[in-house]
Protein backbone atom coordinates (compact mmCIF):
# COMPACT_ATOMS: atom_id res chain seq x y z
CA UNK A 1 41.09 42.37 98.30
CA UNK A 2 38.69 43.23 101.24
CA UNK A 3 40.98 44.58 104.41
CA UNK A 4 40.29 43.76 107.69
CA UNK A 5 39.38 46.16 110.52
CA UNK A 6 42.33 48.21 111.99
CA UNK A 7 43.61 47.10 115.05
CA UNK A 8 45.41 48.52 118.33
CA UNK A 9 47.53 47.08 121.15
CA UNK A 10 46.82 48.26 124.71
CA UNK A 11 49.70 47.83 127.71
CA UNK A 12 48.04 48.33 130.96
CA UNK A 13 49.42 47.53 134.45
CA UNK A 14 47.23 45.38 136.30
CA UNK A 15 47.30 43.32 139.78
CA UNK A 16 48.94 39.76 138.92
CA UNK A 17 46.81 38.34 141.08
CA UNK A 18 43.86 39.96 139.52
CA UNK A 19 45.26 38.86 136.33
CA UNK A 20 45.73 35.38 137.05
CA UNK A 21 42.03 34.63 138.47
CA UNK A 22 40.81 36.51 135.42
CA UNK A 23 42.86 34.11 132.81
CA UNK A 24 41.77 31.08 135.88
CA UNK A 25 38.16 32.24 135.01
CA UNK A 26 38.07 32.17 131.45
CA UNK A 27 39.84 28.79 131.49
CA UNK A 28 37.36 27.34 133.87
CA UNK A 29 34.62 28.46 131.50
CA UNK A 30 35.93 27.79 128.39
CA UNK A 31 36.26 31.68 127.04
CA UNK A 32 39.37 33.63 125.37
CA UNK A 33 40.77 35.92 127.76
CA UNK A 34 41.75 38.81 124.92
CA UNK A 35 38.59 38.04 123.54
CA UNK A 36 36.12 38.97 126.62
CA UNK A 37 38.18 41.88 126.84
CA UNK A 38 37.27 42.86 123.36
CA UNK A 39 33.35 41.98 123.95
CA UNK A 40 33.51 43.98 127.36
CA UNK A 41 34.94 46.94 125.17
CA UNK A 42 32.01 47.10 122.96
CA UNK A 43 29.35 46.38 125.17
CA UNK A 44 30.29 49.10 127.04
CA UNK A 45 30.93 51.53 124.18
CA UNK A 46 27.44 49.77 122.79
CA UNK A 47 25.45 51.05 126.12
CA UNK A 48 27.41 54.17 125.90
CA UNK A 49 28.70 53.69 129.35
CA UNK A 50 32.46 56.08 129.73
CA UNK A 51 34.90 53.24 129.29
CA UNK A 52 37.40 54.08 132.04
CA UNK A 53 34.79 54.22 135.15
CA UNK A 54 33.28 51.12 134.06
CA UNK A 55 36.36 49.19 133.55
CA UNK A 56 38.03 50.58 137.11
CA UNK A 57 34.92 49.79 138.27
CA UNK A 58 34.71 46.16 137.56
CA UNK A 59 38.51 45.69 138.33
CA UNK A 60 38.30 47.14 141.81
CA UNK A 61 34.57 45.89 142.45
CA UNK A 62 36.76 42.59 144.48
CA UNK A 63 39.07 45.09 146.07
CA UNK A 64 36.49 47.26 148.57
């Protein structure tokens, strides 16, 4: 029997109303919220990009 890959939870504290366009996005166009979060994940690891600075970059990129 073949296992799966392993798996992690993440709890992070966002903005709700950042939350709630991002989940109003990826209902408008069809995506899975977890999902793009997983596919951001490893395209950034993929382009070896540090995960952190791009993430707080894109979250706060609306907020400046």
């Amino acid at each position: 029997m073949r296992k799966g890959s392993e798996k992690s939870q993440y709890n992070i504290r966002i903005d709700a109303k950042l939350l709630q366009r991002y989940k109003d996005f990826c209902k408008e166009n069809g995506l899975d919220p977890q999902g793009q979060i997983v596919n951001f994940m490893k395209r950034i690891v993929d382009s070896e990009y540090l995960f952190q600075e791009k993430l707080w970059e894109v979250l706060t990129k609306d907020m400046k």
